[in-house]
PDB file of N, CA and C in Angstrom:
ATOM      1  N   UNK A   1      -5.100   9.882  27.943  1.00  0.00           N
ATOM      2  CA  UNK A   1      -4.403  11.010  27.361  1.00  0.00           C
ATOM      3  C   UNK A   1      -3.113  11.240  28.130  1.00  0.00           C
ATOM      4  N   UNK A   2      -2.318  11.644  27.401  1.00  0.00           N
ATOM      5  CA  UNK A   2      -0.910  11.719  28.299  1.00  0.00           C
ATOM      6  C   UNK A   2      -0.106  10.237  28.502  1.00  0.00           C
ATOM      7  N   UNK A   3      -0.639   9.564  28.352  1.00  0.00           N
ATOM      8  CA  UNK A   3       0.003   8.431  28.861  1.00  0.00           C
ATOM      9  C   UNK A   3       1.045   7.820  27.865  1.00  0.00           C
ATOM     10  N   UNK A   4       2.715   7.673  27.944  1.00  0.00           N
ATOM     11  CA  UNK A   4       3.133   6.925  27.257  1.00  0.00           C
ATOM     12  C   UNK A   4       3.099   5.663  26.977  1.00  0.00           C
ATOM     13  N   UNK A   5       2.992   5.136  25.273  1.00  0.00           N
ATOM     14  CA  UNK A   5       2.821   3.994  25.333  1.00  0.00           C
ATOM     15  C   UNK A   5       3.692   3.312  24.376  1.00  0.00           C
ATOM     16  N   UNK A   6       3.974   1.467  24.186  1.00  0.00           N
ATOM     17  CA  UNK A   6       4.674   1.112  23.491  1.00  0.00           C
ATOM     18  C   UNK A   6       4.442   0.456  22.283  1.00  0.00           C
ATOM     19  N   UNK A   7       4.885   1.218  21.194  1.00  0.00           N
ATOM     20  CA  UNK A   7       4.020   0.865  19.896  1.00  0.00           C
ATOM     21  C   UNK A   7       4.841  -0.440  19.203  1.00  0.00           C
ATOM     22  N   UNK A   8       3.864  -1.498  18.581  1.00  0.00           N
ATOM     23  CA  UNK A   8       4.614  -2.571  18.092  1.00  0.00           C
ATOM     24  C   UNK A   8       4.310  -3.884  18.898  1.00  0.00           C
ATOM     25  N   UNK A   9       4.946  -4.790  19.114  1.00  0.00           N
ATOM     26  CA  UNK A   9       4.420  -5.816  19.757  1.00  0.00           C
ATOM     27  C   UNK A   9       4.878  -6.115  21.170  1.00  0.00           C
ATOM     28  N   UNK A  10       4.117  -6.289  21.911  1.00  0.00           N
ATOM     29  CA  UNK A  10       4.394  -6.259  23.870  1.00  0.00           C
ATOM     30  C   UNK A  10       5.524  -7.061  23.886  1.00  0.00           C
ATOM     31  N   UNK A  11       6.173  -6.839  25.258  1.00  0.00           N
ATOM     32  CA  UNK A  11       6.950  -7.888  25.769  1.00  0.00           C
ATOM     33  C   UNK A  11       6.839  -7.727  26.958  1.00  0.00           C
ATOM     34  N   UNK A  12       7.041  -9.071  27.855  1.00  0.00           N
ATOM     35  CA  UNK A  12       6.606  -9.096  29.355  1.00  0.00           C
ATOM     36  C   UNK A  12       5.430  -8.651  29.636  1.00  0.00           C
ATOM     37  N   UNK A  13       5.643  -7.819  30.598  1.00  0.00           N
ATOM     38  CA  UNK A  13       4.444  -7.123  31.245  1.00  0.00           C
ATOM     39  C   UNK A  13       4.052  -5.708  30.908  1.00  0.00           C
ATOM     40  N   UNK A  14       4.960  -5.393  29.688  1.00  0.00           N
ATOM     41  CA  UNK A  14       4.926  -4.235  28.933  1.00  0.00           C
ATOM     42  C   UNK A  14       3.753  -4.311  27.437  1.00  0.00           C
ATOM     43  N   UNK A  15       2.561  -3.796  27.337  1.00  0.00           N
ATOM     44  CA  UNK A  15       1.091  -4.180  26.288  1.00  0.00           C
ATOM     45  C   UNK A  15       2.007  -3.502  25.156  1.00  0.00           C
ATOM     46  N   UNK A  16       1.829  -3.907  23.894  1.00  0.00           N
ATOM     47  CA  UNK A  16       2.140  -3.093  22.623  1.00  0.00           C
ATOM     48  C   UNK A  16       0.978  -2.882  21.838  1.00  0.00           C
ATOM     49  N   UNK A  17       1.163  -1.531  21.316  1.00  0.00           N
ATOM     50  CA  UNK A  17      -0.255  -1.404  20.304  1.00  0.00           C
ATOM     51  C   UNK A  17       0.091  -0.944  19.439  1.00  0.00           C
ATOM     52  N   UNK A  18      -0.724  -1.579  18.191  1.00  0.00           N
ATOM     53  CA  UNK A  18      -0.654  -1.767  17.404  1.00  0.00           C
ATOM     54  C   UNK A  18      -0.553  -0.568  16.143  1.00  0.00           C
ATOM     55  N   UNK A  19       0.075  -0.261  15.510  1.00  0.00           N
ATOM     56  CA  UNK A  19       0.631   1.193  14.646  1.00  0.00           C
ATOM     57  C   UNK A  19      -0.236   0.411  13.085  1.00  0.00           C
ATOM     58  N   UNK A  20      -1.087   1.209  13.205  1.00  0.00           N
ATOM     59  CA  UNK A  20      -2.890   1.078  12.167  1.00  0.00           C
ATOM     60  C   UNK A  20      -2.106   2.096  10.827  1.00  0.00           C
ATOM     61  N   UNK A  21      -1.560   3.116  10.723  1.00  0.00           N
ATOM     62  CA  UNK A  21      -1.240   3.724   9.681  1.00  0.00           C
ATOM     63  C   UNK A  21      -0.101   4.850  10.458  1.00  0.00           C
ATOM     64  N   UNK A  22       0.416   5.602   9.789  1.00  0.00           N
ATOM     65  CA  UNK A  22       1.721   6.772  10.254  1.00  0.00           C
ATOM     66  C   UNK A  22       1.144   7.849   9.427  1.00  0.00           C
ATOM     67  N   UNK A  23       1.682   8.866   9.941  1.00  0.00           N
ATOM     68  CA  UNK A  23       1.073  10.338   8.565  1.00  0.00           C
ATOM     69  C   UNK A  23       1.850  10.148   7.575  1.00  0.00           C
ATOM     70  N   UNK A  24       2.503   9.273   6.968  1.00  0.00           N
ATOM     71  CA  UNK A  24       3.462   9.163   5.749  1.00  0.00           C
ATOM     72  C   UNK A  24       2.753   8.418   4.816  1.00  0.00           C
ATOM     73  N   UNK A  25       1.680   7.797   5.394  1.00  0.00           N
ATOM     74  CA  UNK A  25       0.432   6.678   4.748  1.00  0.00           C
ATOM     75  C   UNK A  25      -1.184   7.811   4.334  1.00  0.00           C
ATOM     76  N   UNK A  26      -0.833   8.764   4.909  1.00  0.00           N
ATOM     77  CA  UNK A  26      -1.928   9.695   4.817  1.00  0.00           C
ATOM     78  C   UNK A  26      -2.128  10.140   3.304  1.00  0.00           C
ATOM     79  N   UNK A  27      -2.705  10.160   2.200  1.00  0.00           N
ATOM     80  CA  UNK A  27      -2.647  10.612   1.250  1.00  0.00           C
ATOM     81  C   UNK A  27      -3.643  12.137   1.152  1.00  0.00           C
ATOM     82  N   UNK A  28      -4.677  12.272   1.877  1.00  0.00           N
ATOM     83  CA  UNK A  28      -5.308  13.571   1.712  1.00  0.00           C
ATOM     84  C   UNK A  28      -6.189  13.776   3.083  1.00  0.00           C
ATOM     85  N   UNK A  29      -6.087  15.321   3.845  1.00  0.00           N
ATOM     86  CA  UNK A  29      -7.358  15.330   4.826  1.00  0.00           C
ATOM     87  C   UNK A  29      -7.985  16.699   4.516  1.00  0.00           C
ATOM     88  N   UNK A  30      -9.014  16.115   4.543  1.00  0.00           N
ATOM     89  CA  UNK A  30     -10.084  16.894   4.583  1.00  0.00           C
ATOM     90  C   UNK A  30     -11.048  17.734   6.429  1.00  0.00           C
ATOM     91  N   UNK A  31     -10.400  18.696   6.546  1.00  0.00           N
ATOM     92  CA  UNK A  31     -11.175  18.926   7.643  1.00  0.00           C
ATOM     93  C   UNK A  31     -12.539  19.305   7.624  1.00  0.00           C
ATOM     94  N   UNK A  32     -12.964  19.027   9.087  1.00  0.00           N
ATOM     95  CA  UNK A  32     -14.651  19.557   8.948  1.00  0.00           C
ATOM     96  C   UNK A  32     -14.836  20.687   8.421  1.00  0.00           C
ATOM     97  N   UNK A  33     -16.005  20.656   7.781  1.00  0.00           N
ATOM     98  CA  UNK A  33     -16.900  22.313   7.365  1.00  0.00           C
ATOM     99  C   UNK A  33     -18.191  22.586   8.056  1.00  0.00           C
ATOM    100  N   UNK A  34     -17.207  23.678   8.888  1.00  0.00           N
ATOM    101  CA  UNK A  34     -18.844  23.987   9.999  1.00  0.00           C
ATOM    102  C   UNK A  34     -19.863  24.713   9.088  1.00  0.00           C
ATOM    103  N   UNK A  35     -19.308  25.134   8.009  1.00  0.00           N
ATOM    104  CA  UNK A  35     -20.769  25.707   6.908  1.00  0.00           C
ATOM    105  C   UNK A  35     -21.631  24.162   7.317  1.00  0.00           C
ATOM    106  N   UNK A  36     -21.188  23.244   6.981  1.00  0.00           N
ATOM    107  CA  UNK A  36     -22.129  22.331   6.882  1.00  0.00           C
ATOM    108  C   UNK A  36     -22.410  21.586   8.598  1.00  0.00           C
ATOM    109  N   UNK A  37     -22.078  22.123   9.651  1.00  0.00           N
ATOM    110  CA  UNK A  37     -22.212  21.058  10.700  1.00  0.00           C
ATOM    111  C   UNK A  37     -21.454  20.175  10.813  1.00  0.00           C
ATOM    112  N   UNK A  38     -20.480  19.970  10.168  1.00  0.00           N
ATOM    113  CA  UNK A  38     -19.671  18.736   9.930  1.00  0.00           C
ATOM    114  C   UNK A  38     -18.526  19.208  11.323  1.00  0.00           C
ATOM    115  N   UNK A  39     -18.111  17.380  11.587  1.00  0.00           N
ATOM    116  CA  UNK A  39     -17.213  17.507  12.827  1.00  0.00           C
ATOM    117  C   UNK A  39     -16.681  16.656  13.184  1.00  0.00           C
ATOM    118  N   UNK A  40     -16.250  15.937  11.873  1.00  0.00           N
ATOM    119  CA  UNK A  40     -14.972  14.437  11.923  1.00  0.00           C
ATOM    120  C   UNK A  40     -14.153  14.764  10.574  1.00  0.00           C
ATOM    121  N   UNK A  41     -13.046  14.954  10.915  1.00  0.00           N
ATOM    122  CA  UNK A  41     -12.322  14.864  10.016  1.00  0.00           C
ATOM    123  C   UNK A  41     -11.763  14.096   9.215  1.00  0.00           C
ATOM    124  N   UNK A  42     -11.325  13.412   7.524  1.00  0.00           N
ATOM    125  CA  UNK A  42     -11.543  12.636   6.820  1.00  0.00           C
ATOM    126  C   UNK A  42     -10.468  12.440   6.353  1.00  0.00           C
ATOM    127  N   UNK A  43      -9.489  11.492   6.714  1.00  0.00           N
ATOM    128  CA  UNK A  43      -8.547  11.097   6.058  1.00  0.00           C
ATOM    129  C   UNK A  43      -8.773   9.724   4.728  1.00  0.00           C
ATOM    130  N   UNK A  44      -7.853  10.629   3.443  1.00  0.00           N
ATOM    131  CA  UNK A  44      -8.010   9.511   2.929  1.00  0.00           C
ATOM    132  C   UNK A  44      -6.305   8.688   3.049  1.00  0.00           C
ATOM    133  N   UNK A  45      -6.207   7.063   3.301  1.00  0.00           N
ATOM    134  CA  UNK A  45      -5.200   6.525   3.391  1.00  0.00           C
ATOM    135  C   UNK A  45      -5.135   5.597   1.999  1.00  0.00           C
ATOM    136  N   UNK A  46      -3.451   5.442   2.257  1.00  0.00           N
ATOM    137  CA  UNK A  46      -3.106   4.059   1.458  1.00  0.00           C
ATOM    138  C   UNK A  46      -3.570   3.399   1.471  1.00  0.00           C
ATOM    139  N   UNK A  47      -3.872   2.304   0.237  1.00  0.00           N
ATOM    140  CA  UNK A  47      -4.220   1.461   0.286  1.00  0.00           C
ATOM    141  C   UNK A  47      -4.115   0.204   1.359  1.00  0.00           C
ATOM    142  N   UNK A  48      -2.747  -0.096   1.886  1.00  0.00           N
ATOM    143  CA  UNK A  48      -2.615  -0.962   2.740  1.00  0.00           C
ATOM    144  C   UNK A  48      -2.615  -0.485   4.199  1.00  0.00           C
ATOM    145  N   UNK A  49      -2.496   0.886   4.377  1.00  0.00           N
ATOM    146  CA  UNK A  49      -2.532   1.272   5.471  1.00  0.00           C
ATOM    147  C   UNK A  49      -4.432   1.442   6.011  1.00  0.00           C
ATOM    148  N   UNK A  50      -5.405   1.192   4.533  1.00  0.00           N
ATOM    149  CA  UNK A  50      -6.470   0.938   4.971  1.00  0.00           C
ATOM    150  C   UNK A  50      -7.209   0.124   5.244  1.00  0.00           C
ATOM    151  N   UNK A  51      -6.322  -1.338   4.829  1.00  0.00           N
ATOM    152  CA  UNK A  51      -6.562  -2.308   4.997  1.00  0.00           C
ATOM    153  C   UNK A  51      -6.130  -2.754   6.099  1.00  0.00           C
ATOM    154  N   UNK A  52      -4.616  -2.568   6.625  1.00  0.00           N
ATOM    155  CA  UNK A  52      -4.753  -2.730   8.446  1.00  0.00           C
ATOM    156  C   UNK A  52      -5.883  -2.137   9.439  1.00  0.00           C
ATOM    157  N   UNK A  53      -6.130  -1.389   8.785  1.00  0.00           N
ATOM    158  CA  UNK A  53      -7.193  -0.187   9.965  1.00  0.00           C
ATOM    159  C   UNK A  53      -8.590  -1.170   9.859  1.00  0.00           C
ATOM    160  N   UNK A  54      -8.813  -1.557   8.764  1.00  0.00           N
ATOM    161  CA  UNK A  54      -9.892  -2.514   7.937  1.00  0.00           C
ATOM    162  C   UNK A  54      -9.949  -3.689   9.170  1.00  0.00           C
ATOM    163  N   UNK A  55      -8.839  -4.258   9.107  1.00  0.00           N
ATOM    164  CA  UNK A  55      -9.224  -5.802   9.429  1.00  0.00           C
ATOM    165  C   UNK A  55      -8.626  -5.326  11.250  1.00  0.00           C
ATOM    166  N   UNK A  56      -8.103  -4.191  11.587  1.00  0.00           N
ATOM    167  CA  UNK A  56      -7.953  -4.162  12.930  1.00  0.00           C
ATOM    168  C   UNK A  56      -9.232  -3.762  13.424  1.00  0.00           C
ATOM    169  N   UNK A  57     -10.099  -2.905  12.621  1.00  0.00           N
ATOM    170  CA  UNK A  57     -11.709  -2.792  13.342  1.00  0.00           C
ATOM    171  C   UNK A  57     -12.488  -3.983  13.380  1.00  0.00           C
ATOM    172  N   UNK A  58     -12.625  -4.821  12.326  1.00  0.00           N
ATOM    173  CA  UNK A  58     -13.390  -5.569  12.323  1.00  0.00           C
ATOM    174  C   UNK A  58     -13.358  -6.739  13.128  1.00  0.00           C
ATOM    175  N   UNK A  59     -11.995  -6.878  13.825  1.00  0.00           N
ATOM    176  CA  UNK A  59     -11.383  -7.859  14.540  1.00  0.00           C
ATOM    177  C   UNK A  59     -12.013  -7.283  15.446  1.00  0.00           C
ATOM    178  N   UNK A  60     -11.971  -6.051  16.261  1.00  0.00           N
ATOM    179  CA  UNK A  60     -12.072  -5.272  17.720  1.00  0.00           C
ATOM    180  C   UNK A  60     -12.919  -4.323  17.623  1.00  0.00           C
ATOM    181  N   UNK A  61     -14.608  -5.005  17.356  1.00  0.00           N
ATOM    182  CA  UNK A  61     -15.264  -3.750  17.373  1.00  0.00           C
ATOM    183  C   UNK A  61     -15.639  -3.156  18.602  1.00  0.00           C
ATOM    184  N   UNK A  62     -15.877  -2.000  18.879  1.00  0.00           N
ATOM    185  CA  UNK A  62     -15.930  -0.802  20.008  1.00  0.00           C
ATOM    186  C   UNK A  62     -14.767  -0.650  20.557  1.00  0.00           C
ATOM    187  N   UNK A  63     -13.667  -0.291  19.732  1.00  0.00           N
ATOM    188  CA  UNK A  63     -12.408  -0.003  20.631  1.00  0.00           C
ATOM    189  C   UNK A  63     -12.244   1.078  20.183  1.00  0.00           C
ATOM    190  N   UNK A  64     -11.189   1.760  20.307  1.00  0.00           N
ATOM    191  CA  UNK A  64     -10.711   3.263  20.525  1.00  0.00           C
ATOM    192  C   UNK A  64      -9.636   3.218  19.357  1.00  0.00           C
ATOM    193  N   UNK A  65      -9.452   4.234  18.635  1.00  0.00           N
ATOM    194  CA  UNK A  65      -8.452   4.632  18.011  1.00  0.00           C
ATOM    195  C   UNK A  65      -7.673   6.058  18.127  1.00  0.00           C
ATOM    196  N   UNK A  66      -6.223   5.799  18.697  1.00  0.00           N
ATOM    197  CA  UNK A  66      -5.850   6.705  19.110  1.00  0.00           C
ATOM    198  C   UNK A  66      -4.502   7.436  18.741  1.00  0.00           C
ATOM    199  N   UNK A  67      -4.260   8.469  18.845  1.00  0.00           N
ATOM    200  CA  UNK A  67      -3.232   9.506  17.793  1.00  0.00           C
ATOM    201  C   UNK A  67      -1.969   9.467  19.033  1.00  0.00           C
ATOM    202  N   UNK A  68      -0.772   8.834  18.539  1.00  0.00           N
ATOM    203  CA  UNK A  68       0.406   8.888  19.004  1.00  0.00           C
ATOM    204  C   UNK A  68       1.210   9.729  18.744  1.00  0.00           C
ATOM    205  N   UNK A  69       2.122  10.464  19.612  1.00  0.00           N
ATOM    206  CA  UNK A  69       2.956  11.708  19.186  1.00  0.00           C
ATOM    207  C   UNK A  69       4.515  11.277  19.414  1.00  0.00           C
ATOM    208  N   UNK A  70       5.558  11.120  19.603  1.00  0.00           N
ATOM    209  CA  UNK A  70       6.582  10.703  20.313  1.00  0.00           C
ATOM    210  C   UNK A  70       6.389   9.424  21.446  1.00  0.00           C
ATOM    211  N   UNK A  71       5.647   8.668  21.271  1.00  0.00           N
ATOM    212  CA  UNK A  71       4.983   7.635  21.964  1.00  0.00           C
ATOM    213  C   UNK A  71       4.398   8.323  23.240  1.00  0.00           C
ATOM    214  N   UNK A  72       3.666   9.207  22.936  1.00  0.00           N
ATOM    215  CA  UNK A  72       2.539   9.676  23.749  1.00  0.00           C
ATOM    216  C   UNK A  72       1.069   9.854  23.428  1.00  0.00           C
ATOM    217  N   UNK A  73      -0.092   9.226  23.724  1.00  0.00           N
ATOM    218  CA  UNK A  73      -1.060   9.878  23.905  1.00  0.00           C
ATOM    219  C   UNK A  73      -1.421  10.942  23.952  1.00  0.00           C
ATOM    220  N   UNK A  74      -2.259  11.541  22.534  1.00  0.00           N
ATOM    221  CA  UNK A  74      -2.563  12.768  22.515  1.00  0.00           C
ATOM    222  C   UNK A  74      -3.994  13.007  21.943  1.00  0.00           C
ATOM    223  N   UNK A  75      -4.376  12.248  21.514  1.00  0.00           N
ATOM    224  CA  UNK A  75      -6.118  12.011  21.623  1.00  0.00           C
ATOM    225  C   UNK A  75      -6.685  10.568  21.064  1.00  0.00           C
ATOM    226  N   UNK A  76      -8.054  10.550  21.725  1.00  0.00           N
ATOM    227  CA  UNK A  76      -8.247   8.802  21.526  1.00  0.00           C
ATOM    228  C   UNK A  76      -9.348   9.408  20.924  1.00  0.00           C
ATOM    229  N   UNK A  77     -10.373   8.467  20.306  1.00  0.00           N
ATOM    230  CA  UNK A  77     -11.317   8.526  19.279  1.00  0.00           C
ATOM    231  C   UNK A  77     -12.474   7.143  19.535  1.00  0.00           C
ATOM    232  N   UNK A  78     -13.282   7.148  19.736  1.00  0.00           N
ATOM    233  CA  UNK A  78     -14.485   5.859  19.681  1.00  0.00           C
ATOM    234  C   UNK A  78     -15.410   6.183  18.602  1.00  0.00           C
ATOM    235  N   UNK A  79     -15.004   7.276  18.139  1.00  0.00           N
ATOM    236  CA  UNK A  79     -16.134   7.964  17.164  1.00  0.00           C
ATOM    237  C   UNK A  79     -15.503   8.066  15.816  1.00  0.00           C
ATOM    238  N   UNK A  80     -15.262   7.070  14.849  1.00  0.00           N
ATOM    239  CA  UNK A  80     -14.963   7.170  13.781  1.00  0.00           C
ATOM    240  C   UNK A  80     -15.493   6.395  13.016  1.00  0.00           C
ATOM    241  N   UNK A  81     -16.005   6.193  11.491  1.00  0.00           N
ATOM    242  CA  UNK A  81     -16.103   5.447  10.399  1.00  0.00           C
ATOM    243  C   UNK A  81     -15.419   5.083   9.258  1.00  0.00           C
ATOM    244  N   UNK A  82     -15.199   4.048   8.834  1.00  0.00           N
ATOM    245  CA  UNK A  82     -14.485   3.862   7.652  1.00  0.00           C
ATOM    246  C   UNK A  82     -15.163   3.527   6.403  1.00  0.00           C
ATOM    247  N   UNK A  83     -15.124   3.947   5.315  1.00  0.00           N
ATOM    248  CA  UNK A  83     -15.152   3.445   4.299  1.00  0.00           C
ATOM    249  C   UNK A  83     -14.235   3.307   3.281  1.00  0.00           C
ATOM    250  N   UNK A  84     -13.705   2.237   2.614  1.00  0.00           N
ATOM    251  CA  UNK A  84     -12.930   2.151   1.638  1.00  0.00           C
ATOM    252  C   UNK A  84     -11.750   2.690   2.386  1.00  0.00           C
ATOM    253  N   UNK A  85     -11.079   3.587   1.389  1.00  0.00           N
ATOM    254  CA  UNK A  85      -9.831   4.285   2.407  1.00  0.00           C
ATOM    255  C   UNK A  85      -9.828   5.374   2.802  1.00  0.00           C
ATOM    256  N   UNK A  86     -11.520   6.123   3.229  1.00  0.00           N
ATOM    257  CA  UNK A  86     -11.847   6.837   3.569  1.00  0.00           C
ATOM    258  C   UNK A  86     -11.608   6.497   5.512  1.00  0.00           C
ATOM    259  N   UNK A  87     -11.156   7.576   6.094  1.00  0.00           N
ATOM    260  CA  UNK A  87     -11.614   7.285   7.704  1.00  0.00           C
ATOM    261  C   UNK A  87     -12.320   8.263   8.257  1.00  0.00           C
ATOM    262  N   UNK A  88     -12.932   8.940   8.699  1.00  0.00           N
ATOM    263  CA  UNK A  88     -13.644   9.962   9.451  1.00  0.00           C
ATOM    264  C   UNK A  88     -13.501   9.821  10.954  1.00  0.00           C
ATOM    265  N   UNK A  89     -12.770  10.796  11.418  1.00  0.00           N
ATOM    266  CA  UNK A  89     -12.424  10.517  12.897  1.00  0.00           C
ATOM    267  C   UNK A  89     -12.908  11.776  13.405  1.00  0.00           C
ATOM    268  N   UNK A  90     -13.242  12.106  14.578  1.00  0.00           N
ATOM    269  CA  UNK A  90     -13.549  13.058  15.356  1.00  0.00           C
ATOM    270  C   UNK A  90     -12.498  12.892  16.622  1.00  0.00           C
ATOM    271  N   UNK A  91     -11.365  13.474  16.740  1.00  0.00           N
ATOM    272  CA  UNK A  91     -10.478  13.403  17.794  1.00  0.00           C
ATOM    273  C   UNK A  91     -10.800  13.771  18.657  1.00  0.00           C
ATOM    274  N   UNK A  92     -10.473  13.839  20.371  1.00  0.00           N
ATOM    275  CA  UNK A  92     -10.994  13.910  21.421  1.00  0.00           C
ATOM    276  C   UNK A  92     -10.551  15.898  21.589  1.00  0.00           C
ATOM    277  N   UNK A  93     -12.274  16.217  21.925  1.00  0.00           N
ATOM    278  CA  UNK A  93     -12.109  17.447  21.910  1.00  0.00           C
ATOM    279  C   UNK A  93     -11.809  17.981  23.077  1.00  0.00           C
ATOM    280  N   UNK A  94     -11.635  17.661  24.138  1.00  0.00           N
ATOM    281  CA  UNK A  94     -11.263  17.739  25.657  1.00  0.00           C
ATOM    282  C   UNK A  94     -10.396  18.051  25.815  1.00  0.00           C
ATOM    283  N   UNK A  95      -9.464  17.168  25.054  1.00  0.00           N
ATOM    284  CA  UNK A  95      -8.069  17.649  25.616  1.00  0.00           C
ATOM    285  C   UNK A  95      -7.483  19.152  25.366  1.00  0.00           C
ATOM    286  N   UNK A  96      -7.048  19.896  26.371  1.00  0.00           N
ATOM    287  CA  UNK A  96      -6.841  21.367  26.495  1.00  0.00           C
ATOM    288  C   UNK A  96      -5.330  21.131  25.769  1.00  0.00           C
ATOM    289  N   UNK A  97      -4.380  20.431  25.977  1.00  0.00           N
ATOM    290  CA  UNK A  97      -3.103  20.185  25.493  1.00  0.00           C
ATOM    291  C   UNK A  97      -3.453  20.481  23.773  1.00  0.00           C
ATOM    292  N   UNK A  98      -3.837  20.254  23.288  1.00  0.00           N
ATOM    293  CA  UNK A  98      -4.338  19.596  21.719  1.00  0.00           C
ATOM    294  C   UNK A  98      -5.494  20.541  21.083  1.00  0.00           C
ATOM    295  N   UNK A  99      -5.408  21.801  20.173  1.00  0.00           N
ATOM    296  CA  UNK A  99      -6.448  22.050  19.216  1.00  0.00           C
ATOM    297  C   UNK A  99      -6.068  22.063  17.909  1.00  0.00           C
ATOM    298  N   UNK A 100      -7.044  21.810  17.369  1.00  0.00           N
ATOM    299  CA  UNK A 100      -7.258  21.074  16.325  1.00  0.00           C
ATOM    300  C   UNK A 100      -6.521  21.836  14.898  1.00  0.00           C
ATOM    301  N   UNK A 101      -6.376  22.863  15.231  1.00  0.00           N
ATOM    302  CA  UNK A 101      -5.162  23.524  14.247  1.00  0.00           C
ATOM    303  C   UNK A 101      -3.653  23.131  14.562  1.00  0.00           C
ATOM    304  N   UNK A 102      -3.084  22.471  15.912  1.00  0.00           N
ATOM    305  CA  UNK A 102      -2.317  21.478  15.901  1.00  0.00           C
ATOM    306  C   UNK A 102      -1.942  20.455  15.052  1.00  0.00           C
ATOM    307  N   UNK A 103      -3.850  19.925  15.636  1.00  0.00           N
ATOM    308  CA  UNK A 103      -3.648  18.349  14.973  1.00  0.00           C
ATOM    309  C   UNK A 103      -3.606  18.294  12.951  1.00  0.00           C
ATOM    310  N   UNK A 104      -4.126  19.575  12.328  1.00  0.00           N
ATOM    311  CA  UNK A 104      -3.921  19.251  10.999  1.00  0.00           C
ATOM    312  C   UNK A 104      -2.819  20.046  10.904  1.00  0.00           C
ATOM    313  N   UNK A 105      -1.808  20.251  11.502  1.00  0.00           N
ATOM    314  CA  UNK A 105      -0.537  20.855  11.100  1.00  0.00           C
ATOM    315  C   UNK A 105       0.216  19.458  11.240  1.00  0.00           C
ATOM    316  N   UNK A 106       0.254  18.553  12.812  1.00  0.00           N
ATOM    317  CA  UNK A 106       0.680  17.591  12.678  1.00  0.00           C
ATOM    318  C   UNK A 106       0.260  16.411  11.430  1.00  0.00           C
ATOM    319  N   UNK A 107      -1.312  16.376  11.039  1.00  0.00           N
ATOM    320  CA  UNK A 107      -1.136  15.300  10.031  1.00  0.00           C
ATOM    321  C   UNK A 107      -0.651  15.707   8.383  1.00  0.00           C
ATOM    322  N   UNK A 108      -0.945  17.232   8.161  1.00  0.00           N
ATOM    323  CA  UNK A 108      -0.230  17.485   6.999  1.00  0.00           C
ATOM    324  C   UNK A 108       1.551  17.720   6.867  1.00  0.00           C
ATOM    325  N   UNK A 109       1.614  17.727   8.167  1.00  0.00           N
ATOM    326  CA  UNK A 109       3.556  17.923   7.847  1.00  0.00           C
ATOM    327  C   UNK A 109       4.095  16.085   8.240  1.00  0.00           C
ATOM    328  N   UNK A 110       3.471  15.697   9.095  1.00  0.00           N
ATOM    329  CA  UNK A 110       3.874  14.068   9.558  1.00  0.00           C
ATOM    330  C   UNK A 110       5.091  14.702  10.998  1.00  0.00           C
ATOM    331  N   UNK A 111       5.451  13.653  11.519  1.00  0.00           N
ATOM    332  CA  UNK A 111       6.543  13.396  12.543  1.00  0.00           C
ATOM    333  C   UNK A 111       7.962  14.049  11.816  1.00  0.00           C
ATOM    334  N   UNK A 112       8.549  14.353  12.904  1.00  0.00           N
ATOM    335  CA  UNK A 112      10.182  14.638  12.707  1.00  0.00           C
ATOM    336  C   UNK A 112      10.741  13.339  12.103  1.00  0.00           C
ATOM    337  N   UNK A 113      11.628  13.220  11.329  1.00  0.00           N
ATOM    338  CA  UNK A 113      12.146  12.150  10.989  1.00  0.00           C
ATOM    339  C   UNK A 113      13.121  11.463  12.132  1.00  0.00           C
ATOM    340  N   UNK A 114      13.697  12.572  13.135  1.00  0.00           N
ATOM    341  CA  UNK A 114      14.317  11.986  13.977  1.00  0.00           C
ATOM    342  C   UNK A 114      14.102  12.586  15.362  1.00  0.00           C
ATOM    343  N   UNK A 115      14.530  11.961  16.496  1.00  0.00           N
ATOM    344  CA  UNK A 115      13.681  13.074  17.885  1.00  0.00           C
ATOM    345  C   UNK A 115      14.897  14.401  18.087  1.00  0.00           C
ATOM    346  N   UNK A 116      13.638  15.257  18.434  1.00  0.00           N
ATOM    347  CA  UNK A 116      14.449  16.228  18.301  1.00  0.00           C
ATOM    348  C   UNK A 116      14.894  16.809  19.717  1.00  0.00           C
ATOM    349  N   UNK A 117      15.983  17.186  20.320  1.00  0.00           N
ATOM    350  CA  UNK A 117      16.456  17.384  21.468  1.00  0.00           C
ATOM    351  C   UNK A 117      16.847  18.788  21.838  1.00  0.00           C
ATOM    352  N   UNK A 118      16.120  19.273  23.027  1.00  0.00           N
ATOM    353  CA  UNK A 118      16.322  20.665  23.234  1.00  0.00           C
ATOM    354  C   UNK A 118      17.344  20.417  24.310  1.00  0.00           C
ATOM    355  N   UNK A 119      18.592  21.514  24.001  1.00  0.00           N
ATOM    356  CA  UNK A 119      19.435  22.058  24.645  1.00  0.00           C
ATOM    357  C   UNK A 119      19.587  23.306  25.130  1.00  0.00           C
ATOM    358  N   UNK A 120      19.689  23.223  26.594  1.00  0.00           N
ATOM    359  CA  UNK A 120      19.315  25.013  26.679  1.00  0.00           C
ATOM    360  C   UNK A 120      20.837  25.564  27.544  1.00  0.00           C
ATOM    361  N   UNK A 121      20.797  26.310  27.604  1.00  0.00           N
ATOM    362  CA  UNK A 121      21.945  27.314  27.648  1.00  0.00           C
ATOM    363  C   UNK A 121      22.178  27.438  29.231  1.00  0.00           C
TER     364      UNK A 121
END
């Protein structure tokens, strides 16, 4: 958590990882309903953006899937399922930086289109 990282493909001694879908690929989320106990939240994706996620699990099973912000670490996940272009993720509830009325503000609005720079007076 916290850790910046470099998305896309490594060079040198610098690891790249791999960008599985963007919130612009997100077509619908569904958050948990504690009426029901429920406590992974359900994105449905694009078609092709579910098919990378598809063949990147099945390539690397027990790995982590994790939510990038400005190329930062902001929660990792071991606890998710896919079906179809269904995903069910349960994001890491630990992190004090990060609640979860954040995180569905960040996946229903998506990223800034460009970085945004504070100037202060």
């Amino acid at each position: 958590m916290g850790e910046k990282v470099y998305l896309g493909v490594g060079s040198g001694d610098q690891p790249g990882y791999p960008i599985l879908f963007t919130s612009r690929e997100v077509k619908e989320i569904a958050p948990p309903d504690s009426t029901y106990g429920q406590i992974f939240y359900r994105l449905t994706l694009e078609p092709a953006a579910a098919n990378r996620l598809d063949n990147f699990t099945a390539g690397n099973p027990g790995t982590y899937i994790c939510m990038v912000l400005d190329e930062q670490v902001i929660s990792c996940s071991a606890m998710y399922h896919q079906t179809d272009q269904d995903l069910e993720i349960l994001p890491e509830l630990s992190n004090e930086a990060m609640n979860m009325d954040d995180l569905a503000i960040f996946l229903h609005s998506g990223p800034l289109s460009t970085r945004l720079k504070v100037v202060a007076d």
